[in-house]
C-alpha atoms as a PDB file:
ATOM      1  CA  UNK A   1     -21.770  13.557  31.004  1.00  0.00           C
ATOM      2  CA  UNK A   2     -18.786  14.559  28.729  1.00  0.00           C
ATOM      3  CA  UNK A   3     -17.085  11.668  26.989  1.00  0.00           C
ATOM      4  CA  UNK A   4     -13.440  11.843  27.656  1.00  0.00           C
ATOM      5  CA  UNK A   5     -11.053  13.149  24.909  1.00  0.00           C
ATOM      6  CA  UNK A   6      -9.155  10.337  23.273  1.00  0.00           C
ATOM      7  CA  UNK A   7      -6.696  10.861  20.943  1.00  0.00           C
ATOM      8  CA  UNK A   8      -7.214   9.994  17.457  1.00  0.00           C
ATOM      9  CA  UNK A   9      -3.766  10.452  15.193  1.00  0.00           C
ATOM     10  CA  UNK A  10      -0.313  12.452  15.338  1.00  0.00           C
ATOM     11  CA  UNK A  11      -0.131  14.409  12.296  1.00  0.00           C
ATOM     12  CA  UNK A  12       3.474  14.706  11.253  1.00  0.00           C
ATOM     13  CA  UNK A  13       5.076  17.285   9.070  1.00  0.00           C
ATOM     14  CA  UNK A  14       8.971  17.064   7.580  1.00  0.00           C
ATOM     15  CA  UNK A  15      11.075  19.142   6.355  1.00  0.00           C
ATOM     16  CA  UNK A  16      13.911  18.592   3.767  1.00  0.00           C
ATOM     17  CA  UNK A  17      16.175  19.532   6.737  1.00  0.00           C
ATOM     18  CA  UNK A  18      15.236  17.150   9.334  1.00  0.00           C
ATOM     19  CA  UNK A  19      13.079  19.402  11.460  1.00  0.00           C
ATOM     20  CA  UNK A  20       9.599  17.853  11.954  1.00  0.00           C
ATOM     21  CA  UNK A  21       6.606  19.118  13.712  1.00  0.00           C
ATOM     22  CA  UNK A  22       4.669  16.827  15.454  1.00  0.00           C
ATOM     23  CA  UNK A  23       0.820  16.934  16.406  1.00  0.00           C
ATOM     24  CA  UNK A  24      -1.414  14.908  18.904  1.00  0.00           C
ATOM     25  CA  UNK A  25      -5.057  15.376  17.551  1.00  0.00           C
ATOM     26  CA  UNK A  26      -8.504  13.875  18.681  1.00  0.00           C
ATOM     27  CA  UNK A  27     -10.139  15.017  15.144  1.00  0.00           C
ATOM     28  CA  UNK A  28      -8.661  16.649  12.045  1.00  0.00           C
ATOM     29  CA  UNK A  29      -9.708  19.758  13.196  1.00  0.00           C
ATOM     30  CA  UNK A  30      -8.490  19.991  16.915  1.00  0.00           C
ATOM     31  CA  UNK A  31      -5.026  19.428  18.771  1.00  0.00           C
ATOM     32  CA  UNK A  32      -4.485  17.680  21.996  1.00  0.00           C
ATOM     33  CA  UNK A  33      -0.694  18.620  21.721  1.00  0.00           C
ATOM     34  CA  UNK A  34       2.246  19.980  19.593  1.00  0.00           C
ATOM     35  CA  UNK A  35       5.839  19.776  19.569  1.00  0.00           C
ATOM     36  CA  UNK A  36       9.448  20.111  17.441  1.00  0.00           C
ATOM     37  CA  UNK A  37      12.109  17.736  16.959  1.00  0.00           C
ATOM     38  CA  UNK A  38      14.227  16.368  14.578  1.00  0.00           C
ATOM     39  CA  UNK A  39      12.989  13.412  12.498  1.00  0.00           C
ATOM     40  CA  UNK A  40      16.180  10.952  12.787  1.00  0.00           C
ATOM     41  CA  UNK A  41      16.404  11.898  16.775  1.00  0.00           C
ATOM     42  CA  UNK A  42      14.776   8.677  18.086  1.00  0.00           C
ATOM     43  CA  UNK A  43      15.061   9.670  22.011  1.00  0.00           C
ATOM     44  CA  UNK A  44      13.805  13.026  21.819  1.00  0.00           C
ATOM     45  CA  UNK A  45      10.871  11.813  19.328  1.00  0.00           C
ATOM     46  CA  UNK A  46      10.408   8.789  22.036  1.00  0.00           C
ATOM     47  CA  UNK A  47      10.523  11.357  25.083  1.00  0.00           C
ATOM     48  CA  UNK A  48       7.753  13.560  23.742  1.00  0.00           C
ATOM     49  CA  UNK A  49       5.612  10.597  22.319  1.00  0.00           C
ATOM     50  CA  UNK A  50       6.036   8.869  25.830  1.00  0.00           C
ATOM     51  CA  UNK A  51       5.097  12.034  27.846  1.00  0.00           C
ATOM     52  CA  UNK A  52       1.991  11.836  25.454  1.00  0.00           C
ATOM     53  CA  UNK A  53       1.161   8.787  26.459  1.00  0.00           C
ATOM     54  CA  UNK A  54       1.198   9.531  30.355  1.00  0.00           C
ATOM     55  CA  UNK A  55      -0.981  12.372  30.034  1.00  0.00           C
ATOM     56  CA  UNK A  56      -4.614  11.694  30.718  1.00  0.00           C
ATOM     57  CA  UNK A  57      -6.269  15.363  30.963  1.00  0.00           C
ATOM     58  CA  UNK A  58      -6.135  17.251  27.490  1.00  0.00           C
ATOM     59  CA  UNK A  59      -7.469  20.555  26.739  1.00  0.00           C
ATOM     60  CA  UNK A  60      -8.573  20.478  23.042  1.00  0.00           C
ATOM     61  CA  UNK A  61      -7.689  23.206  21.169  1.00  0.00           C
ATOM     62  CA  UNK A  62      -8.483  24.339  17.495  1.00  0.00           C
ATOM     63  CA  UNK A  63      -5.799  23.439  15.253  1.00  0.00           C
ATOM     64  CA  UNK A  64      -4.976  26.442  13.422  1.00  0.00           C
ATOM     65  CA  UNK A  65      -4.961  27.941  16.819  1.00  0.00           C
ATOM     66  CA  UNK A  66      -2.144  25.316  17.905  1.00  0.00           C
ATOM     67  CA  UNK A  67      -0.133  25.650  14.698  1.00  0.00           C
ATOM     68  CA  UNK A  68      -0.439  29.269  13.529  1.00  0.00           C
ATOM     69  CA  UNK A  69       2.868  30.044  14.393  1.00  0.00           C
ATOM     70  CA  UNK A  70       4.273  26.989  12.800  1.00  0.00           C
ATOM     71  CA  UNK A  71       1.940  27.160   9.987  1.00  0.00           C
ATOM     72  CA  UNK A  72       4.556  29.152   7.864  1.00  0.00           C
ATOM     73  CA  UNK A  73       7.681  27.217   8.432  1.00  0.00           C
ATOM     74  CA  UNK A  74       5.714  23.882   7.502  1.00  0.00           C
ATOM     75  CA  UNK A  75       4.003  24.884   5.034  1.00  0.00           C
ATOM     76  CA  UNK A  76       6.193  23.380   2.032  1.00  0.00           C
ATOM     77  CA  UNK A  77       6.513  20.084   4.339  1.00  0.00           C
ATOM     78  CA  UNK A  78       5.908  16.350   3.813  1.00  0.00           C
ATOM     79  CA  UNK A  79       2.415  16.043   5.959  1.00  0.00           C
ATOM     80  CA  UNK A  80       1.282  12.119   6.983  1.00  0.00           C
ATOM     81  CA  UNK A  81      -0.623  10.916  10.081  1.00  0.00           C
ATOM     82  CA  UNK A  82      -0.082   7.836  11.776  1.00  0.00           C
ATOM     83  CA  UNK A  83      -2.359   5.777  12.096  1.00  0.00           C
ATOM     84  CA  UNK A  84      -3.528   7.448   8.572  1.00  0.00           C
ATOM     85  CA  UNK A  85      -3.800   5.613   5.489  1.00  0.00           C
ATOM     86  CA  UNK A  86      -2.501   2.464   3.966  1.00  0.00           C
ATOM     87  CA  UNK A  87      -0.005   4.273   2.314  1.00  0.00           C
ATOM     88  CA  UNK A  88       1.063   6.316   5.262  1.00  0.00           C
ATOM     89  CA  UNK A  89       1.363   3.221   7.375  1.00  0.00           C
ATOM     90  CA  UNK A  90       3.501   1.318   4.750  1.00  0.00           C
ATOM     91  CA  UNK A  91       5.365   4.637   4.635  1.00  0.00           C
ATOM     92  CA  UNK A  92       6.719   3.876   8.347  1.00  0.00           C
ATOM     93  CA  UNK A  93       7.627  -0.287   7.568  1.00  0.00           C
ATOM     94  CA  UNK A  94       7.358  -0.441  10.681  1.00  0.00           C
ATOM     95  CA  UNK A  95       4.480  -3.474  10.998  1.00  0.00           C
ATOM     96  CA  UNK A  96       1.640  -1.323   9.792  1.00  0.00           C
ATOM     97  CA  UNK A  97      -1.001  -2.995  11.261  1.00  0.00           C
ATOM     98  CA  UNK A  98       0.931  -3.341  14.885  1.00  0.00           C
ATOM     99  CA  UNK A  99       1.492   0.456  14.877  1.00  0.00           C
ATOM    100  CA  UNK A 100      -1.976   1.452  14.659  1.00  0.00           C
ATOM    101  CA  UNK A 101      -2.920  -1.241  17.625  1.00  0.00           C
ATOM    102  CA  UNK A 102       0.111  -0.133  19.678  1.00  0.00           C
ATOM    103  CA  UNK A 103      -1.319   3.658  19.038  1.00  0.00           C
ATOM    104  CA  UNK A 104      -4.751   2.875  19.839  1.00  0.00           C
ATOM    105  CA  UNK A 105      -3.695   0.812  22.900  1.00  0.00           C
ATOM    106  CA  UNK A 106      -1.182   3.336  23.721  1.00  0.00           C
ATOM    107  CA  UNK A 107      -4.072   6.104  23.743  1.00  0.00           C
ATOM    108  CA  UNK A 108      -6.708   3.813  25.563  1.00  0.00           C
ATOM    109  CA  UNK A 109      -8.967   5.474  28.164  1.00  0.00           C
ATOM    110  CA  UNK A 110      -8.061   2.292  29.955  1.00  0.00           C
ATOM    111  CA  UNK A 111      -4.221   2.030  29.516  1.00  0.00           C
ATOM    112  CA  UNK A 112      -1.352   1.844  31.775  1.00  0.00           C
ATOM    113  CA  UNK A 113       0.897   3.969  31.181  1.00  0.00           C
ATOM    114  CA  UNK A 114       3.811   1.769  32.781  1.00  0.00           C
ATOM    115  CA  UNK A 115       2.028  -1.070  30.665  1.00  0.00           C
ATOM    116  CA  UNK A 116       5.119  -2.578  28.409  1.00  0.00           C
ATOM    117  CA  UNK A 117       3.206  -2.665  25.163  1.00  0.00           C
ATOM    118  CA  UNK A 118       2.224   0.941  25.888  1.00  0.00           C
ATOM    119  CA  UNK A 119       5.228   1.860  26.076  1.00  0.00           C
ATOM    120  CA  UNK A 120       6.832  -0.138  22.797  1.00  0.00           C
ATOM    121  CA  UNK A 121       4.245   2.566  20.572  1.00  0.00           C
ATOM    122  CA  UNK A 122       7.096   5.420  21.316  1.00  0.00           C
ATOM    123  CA  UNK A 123       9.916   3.629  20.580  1.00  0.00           C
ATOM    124  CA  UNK A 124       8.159   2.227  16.944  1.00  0.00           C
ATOM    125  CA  UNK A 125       7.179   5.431  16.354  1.00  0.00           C
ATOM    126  CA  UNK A 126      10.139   7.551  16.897  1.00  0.00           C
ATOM    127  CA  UNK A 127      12.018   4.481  15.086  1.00  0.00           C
ATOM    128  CA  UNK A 128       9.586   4.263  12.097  1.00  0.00           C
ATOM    129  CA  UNK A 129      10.191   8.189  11.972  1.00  0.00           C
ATOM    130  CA  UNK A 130      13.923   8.421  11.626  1.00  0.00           C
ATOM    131  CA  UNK A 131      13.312   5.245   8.894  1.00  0.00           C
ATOM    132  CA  UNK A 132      10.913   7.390   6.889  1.00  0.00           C
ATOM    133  CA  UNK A 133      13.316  10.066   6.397  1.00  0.00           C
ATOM    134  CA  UNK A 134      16.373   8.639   5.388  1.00  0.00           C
ATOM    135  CA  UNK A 135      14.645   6.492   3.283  1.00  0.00           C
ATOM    136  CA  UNK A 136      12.509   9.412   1.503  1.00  0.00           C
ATOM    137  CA  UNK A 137      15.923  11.462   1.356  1.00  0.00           C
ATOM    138  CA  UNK A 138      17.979   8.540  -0.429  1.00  0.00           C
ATOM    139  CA  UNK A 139      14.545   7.709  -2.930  1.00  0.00           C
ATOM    140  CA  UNK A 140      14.647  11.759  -3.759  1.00  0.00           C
ATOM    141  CA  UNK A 141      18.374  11.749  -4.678  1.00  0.00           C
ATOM    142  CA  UNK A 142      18.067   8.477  -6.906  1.00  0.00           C
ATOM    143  CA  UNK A 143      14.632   9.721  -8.983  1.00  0.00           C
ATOM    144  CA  UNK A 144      16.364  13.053  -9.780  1.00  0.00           C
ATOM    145  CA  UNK A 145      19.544  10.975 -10.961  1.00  0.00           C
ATOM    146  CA  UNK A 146      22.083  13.946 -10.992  1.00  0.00           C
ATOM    147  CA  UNK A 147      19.273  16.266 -12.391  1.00  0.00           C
ATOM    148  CA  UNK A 148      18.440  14.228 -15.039  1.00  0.00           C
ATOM    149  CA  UNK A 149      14.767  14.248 -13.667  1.00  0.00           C
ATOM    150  CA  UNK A 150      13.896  18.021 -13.343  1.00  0.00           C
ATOM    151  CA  UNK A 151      13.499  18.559 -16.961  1.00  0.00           C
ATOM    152  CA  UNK A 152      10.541  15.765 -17.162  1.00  0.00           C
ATOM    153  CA  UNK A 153       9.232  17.410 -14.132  1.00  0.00           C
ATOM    154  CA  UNK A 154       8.848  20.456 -15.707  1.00  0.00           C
ATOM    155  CA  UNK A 155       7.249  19.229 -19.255  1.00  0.00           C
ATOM    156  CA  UNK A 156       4.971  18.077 -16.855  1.00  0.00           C
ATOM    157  CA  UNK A 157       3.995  20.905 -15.261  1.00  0.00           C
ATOM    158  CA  UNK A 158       3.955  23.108 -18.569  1.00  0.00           C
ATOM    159  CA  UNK A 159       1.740  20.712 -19.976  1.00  0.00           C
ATOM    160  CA  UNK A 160      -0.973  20.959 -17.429  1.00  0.00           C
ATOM    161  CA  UNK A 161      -0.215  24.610 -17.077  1.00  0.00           C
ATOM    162  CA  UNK A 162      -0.988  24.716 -21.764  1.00  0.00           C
ATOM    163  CA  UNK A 163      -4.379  23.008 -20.490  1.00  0.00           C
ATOM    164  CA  UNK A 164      -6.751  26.773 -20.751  1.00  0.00           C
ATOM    165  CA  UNK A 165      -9.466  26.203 -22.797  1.00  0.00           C
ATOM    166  CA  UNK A 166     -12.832  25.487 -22.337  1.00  0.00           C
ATOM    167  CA  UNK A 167     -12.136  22.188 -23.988  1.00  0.00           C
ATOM    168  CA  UNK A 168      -9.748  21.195 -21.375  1.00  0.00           C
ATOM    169  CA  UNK A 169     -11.815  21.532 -18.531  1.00  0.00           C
ATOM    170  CA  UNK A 170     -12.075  18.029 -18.030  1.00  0.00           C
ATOM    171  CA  UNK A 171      -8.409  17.457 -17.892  1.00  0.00           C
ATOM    172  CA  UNK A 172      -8.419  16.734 -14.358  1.00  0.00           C
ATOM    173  CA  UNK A 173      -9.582  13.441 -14.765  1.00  0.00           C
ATOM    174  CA  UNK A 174      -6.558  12.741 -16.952  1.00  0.00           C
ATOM    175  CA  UNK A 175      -3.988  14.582 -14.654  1.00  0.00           C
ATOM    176  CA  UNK A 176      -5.430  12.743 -11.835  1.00  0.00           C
ATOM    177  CA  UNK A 177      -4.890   9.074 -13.650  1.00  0.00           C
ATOM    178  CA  UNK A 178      -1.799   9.880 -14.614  1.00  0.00           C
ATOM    179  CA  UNK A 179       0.963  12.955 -13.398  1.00  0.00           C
ATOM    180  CA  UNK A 180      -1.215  13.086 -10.553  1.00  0.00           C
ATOM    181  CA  UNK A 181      -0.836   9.662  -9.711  1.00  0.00           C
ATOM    182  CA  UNK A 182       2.976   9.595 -10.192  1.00  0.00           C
ATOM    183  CA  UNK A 183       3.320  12.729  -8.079  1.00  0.00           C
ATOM    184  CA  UNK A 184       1.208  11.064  -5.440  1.00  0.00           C
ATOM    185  CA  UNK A 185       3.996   8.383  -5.261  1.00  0.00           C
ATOM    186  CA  UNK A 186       6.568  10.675  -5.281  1.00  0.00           C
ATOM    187  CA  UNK A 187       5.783  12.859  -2.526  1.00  0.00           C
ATOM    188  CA  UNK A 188       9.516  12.321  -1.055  1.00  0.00           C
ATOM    189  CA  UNK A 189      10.598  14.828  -3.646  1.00  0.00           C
ATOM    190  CA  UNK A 190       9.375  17.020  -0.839  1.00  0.00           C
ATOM    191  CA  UNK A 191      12.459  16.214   1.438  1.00  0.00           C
ATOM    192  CA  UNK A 192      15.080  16.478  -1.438  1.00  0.00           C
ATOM    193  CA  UNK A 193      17.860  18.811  -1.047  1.00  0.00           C
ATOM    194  CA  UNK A 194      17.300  19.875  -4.595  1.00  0.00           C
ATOM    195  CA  UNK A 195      15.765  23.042  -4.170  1.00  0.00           C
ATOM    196  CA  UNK A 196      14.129  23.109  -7.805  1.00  0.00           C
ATOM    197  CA  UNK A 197      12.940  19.424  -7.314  1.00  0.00           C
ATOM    198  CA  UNK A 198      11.304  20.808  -3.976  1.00  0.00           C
ATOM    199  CA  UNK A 199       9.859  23.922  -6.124  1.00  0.00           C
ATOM    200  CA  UNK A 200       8.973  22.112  -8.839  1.00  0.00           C
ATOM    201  CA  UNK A 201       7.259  19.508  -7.053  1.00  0.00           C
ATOM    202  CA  UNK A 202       5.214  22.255  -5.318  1.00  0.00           C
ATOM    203  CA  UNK A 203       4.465  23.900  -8.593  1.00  0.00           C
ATOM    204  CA  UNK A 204       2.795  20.620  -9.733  1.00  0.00           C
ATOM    205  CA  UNK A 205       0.408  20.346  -6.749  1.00  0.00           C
ATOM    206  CA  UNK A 206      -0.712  24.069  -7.300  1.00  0.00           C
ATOM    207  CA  UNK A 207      -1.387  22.950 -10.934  1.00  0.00           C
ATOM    208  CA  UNK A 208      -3.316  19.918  -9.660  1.00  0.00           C
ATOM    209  CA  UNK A 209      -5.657  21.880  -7.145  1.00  0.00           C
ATOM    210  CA  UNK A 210      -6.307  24.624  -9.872  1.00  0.00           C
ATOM    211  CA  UNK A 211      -6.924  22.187 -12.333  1.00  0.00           C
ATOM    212  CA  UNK A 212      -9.187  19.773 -10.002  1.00  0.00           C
ATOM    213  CA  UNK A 213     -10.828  23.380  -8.788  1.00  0.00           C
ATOM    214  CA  UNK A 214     -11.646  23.883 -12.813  1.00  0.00           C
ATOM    215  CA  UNK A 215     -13.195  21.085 -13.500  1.00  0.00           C
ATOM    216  CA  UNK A 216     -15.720  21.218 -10.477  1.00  0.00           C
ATOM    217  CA  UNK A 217     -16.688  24.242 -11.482  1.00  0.00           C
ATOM    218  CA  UNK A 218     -18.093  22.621 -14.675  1.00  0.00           C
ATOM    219  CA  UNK A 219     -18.575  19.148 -13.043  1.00  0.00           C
ATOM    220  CA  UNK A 220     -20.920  20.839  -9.541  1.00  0.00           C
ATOM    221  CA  UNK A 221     -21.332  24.101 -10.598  1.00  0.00           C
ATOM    222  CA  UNK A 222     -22.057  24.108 -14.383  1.00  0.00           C
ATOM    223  CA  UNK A 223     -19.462  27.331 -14.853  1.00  0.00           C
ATOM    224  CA  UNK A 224     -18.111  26.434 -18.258  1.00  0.00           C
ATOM    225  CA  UNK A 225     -15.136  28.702 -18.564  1.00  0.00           C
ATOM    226  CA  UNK A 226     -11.592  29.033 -19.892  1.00  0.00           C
ATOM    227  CA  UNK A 227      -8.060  29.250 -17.322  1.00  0.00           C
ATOM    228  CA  UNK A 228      -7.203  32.048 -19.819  1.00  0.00           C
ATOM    229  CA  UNK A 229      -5.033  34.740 -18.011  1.00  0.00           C
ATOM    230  CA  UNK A 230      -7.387  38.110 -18.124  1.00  0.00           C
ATOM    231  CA  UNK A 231      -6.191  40.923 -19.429  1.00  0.00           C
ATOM    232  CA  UNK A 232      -6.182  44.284 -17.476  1.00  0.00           C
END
Protein backbone atom coordinates (compact mmCIF):
# COMPACT_ATOMS: atom_id res chain seq x y z
CA UNK A 1 0.00 0.00 0.00
CA UNK A 2 1.14 3.48 -1.29
CA UNK A 3 1.54 6.11 1.39
CA UNK A 4 -0.39 9.12 0.42
CA UNK A 5 1.46 12.21 -0.99
CA UNK A 6 1.71 14.96 1.56
CA UNK A 7 3.01 18.05 0.85
CA UNK A 8 6.20 19.10 2.21
CA UNK A 9 7.06 23.07 1.36
CA UNK A 10 6.02 25.87 -1.29
CA UNK A 11 9.09 26.99 -2.86
CA UNK A 12 8.74 30.63 -3.74
CA UNK A 13 10.62 32.61 -6.30
CA UNK A 14 10.48 36.76 -6.68
CA UNK A 15 11.20 38.88 -8.97
CA UNK A 16 12.39 42.56 -8.69
CA UNK A 17 9.02 43.30 -10.41
CA UNK A 18 6.56 41.73 -8.22
CA UNK A 19 5.86 38.62 -10.24
CA UNK A 20 6.42 35.48 -8.10
CA UNK A 21 6.18 31.89 -8.95
CA UNK A 22 4.88 29.74 -6.55
CA UNK A 23 5.48 25.86 -6.00
CA UNK A 24 3.66 23.11 -3.89
CA UNK A 25 6.33 20.29 -3.46
CA UNK A 26 6.31 16.91 -1.45
CA UNK A 27 10.35 16.69 -1.81
CA UNK A 28 12.92 19.05 -3.32
CA UNK A 29 12.85 17.22 -6.27
CA UNK A 30 9.06 16.80 -7.19
CA UNK A 31 5.98 19.28 -7.56
CA UNK A 32 2.52 18.71 -6.35
CA UNK A 33 1.53 22.13 -7.99
CA UNK A 34 2.62 25.46 -9.64
CA UNK A 35 1.27 28.76 -10.15
CA UNK A 36 1.92 32.84 -10.93
CA UNK A 37 0.91 35.76 -9.09
CA UNK A 38 2.03 38.82 -7.90
CA UNK A 39 3.82 38.93 -4.52
CA UNK A 40 1.90 42.04 -2.80
CA UNK A 41 -1.62 40.52 -4.25
CA UNK A 42 -2.82 38.95 -0.95
CA UNK A 43 -6.30 37.51 -2.45
CA UNK A 44 -5.02 35.99 -5.44
CA UNK A 45 -1.90 34.49 -3.37
CA UNK A 46 -4.75 33.40 -0.67
CA UNK A 47 -7.08 31.94 -3.56
CA UNK A 48 -4.41 29.66 -4.99
CA UNK A 49 -2.88 28.69 -1.51
CA UNK A 50 -6.56 27.91 -0.34
CA UNK A 51 -7.44 25.82 -3.47
CA UNK A 52 -4.14 23.99 -2.37
CA UNK A 53 -5.32 23.25 0.63
CA UNK A 54 -8.74 21.62 -0.57
CA UNK A 55 -7.10 19.39 -2.86
CA UNK A 56 -6.49 15.92 -1.56
CA UNK A 57 -5.40 13.82 -4.83
CA UNK A 58 -1.94 15.08 -6.27
CA UNK A 59 -0.14 13.72 -9.13
CA UNK A 60 3.62 14.21 -8.39
CA UNK A 61 5.51 15.39 -10.99
CA UNK A 62 9.36 15.99 -11.49
CA UNK A 63 10.22 19.44 -10.88
CA UNK A 64 12.15 20.52 -13.74
CA UNK A 65 9.34 18.97 -15.61
CA UNK A 66 6.80 21.44 -13.75
CA UNK A 67 9.03 24.50 -14.09
CA UNK A 68 10.89 24.20 -17.40
CA UNK A 69 9.02 26.75 -18.92
CA UNK A 70 9.36 29.07 -16.03
CA UNK A 71 12.82 28.06 -15.40
CA UNK A 72 14.15 31.01 -17.60
CA UNK A 73 12.10 33.88 -16.40
CA UNK A 74 13.05 32.92 -12.66
CA UNK A 75 16.12 32.22 -12.99
CA UNK A 76 17.75 35.61 -11.60
CA UNK A 77 14.91 35.42 -8.74
CA UNK A 78 14.91 35.59 -4.92
CA UNK A 79 14.20 31.61 -4.19
CA UNK A 80 12.95 30.70 -0.27
CA UNK A 81 10.62 27.90 0.90
CA UNK A 82 8.30 28.13 3.58
CA UNK A 83 8.47 26.21 6.00
CA UNK A 84 12.42 26.34 5.03
CA UNK A 85 14.97 27.57 7.24
CA UNK A 86 15.28 29.79 10.23
CA UNK A 87 16.19 32.47 8.18
CA UNK A 88 13.50 31.98 5.62
CA UNK A 89 10.88 31.82 8.32
CA UNK A 90 12.11 35.07 10.06
CA UNK A 91 12.15 36.36 6.48
CA UNK A 92 8.13 36.20 6.50
CA UNK A 93 7.71 37.90 10.46
CA UNK A 94 4.95 36.43 10.29
CA UNK A 95 5.16 34.10 13.77
CA UNK A 96 7.73 31.72 12.39
CA UNK A 97 7.06 28.97 14.36
CA UNK A 98 2.98 29.31 13.88
CA UNK A 99 3.50 29.31 10.07
CA UNK A 100 5.18 26.12 9.82
CA UNK A 101 2.33 24.44 12.27
CA UNK A 102 -0.46 26.22 10.34
CA UNK A 103 1.37 24.66 7.01
CA UNK A 104 1.78 21.34 8.36
CA UNK A 105 -1.79 21.35 9.79
CA UNK A 106 -2.99 22.96 6.73
CA UNK A 107 -1.41 19.96 4.61
CA UNK A 108 -2.52 17.15 7.14
CA UNK A 109 -3.72 13.83 5.66
CA UNK A 110 -6.29 14.37 8.36
CA UNK A 111 -7.37 18.06 7.91
CA UNK A 112 -10.53 19.78 7.24
CA UNK A 113 -10.43 21.77 4.80
CA UNK A 114 -13.38 24.07 6.17
CA UNK A 115 -11.33 23.68 9.54
CA UNK A 116 -10.72 27.59 10.67
CA UNK A 117 -7.08 27.17 11.52
CA UNK A 118 -6.69 25.50 8.12
CA UNK A 119 -7.80 28.02 6.61
CA UNK A 120 -5.80 31.06 8.63
CA UNK A 121 -2.30 29.24 6.79
CA UNK A 122 -3.50 31.14 3.35
CA UNK A 123 -4.22 34.23 4.62
CA UNK A 124 -0.53 34.29 6.78
CA UNK A 125 0.98 33.20 3.93
CA UNK A 126 -0.22 35.38 1.21
CA UNK A 127 0.14 38.22 4.04
CA UNK A 128 3.72 37.25 5.10
CA UNK A 129 4.35 37.31 1.17
CA UNK A 130 3.32 40.80 0.25
CA UNK A 131 5.43 41.77 3.79
CA UNK A 132 8.55 40.11 2.42
CA UNK A 133 8.61 42.12 -0.60
CA UNK A 134 8.12 45.49 0.31
CA UNK A 135 10.27 45.06 2.99
CA UNK A 136 13.23 43.44 0.79
CA UNK A 137 12.48 46.31 -1.86
CA UNK A 138 12.78 49.29 0.79
CA UNK A 139 16.18 47.29 2.58
CA UNK A 140 17.66 47.16 -1.28
CA UNK A 141 17.10 50.91 -1.90
CA UNK A 142 18.62 51.97 1.61
CA UNK A 143 22.02 49.52 1.34
CA UNK A 144 22.73 50.96 -2.15
CA UNK A 145 22.23 54.59 -0.62
CA UNK A 146 21.87 56.50 -4.01
CA UNK A 147 24.63 54.20 -5.54
CA UNK A 148 26.96 54.78 -3.07
CA UNK A 149 27.08 50.90 -2.53
CA UNK A 150 27.83 49.47 -6.06
CA UNK A 151 31.36 50.49 -6.07
CA UNK A 152 32.12 48.27 -2.74
CA UNK A 153 30.17 45.64 -4.45
CA UNK A 154 32.32 45.51 -7.14
CA UNK A 155 35.91 45.65 -5.20
CA UNK A 156 34.36 42.78 -3.92
CA UNK A 157 33.81 40.88 -6.67
CA UNK A 158 37.24 41.87 -8.40
CA UNK A 159 38.90 40.75 -5.46
CA UNK A 160 37.64 37.23 -5.47
CA UNK A 161 37.73 37.29 -9.22
CA UNK A 162 42.29 38.45 -8.60
CA UNK A 163 42.08 35.10 -6.42
CA UNK A 164 43.91 32.54 -9.58
CA UNK A 165 46.68 30.97 -8.24
CA UNK A 166 47.38 27.84 -6.93
CA UNK A 167 47.99 29.58 -3.66
CA UNK A 168 44.54 30.83 -3.48
CA UNK A 169 42.79 27.77 -3.74
CA UNK A 170 41.77 27.81 -0.35
CA UNK A 171 40.17 31.15 -0.53
CA UNK A 172 36.83 29.83 -0.26
CA UNK A 173 37.01 29.38 3.23
CA UNK A 174 37.74 33.09 3.57
CA UNK A 175 35.04 34.25 0.99
CA UNK A 176 32.67 32.07 2.73
CA UNK A 177 33.42 33.78 6.41
CA UNK A 178 33.30 36.86 5.13
CA UNK A 179 31.74 38.46 1.44
CA UNK A 180 30.00 35.33 1.40
CA UNK A 181 28.44 35.80 4.55
CA UNK A 182 27.45 39.45 3.92
CA UNK A 183 25.99 38.50 0.55
CA UNK A 184 24.07 35.75 2.27
CA UNK A 185 22.36 38.57 4.30
CA UNK A 186 21.85 40.60 1.56
CA UNK A 187 20.05 38.49 -0.74
CA UNK A 188 17.22 41.35 -1.13
CA UNK A 189 19.65 43.03 -3.47
CA UNK A 190 17.97 40.51 -5.70
CA UNK A 191 14.60 42.50 -5.81
CA UNK A 192 16.28 45.99 -6.24
CA UNK A 193 15.33 48.04 -9.10
CA UNK A 194 18.96 48.80 -9.60
CA UNK A 195 19.75 46.82 -12.43
CA UNK A 196 23.67 46.78 -11.73
CA UNK A 197 22.97 46.00 -7.97
CA UNK A 198 20.81 43.00 -9.39
CA UNK A 199 23.89 42.13 -11.87
CA UNK A 200 26.35 42.65 -9.61
CA UNK A 201 24.87 40.74 -6.95
CA UNK A 202 24.58 37.82 -9.43
CA UNK A 203 28.14 38.23 -10.48
CA UNK A 204 29.18 37.61 -6.82
CA UNK A 205 27.31 34.29 -6.44
CA UNK A 206 28.93 32.99 -9.77
CA UNK A 207 32.27 33.99 -8.11
CA UNK A 208 31.26 32.14 -4.93
CA UNK A 209 30.22 28.75 -6.68
CA UNK A 210 33.46 28.88 -8.89
CA UNK A 211 35.46 29.63 -6.10
CA UNK A 212 33.73 26.98 -3.59
CA UNK A 213 33.92 24.52 -6.91
CA UNK A 214 37.98 25.32 -6.75
CA UNK A 215 38.65 24.57 -3.64
CA UNK A 216 36.87 21.05 -3.64
CA UNK A 217 38.72 20.17 -6.26
CA UNK A 218 41.84 20.39 -4.02
CA UNK A 219 39.88 19.77 -0.75
CA UNK A 220 37.89 16.01 -2.35
CA UNK A 221 39.62 15.62 -5.31
CA UNK A 222 43.33 16.48 -4.72
CA UNK A 223 43.40 18.58 -8.31
CA UNK A 224 45.82 21.29 -7.29
CA UNK A 225 45.42 23.80 -10.05
CA UNK A 226 45.36 27.50 -10.92
CA UNK A 227 41.75 29.65 -12.14
CA UNK A 228 44.23 31.04 -14.73
CA UNK A 229 42.29 31.92 -18.00
CA UNK A 230 43.91 29.38 -20.80
CA UNK A 231 45.18 30.60 -23.61
CA UNK A 232 44.04 29.38 -27.12
Amino acid sequence: MTSPVVPHSIHITVLHDGQVLLELLSDIRTSLALAESRAVDQDHVSAIVTGWVAERSWQPTPRGTARASFAEKYRAGYALAIPGTERDLLRFQVSSRALAERFALAFSTGAEPDDPRTEQFPRDFARGLAMFFRRSKALAQERLAGGAYLPIMQSYLDHARAKIDEDDQDHHEVFSRGVGAIMADERYLLLSDDDGARQLYAALESERWDLYNWYMDRAKGGVVRSRRPQRA
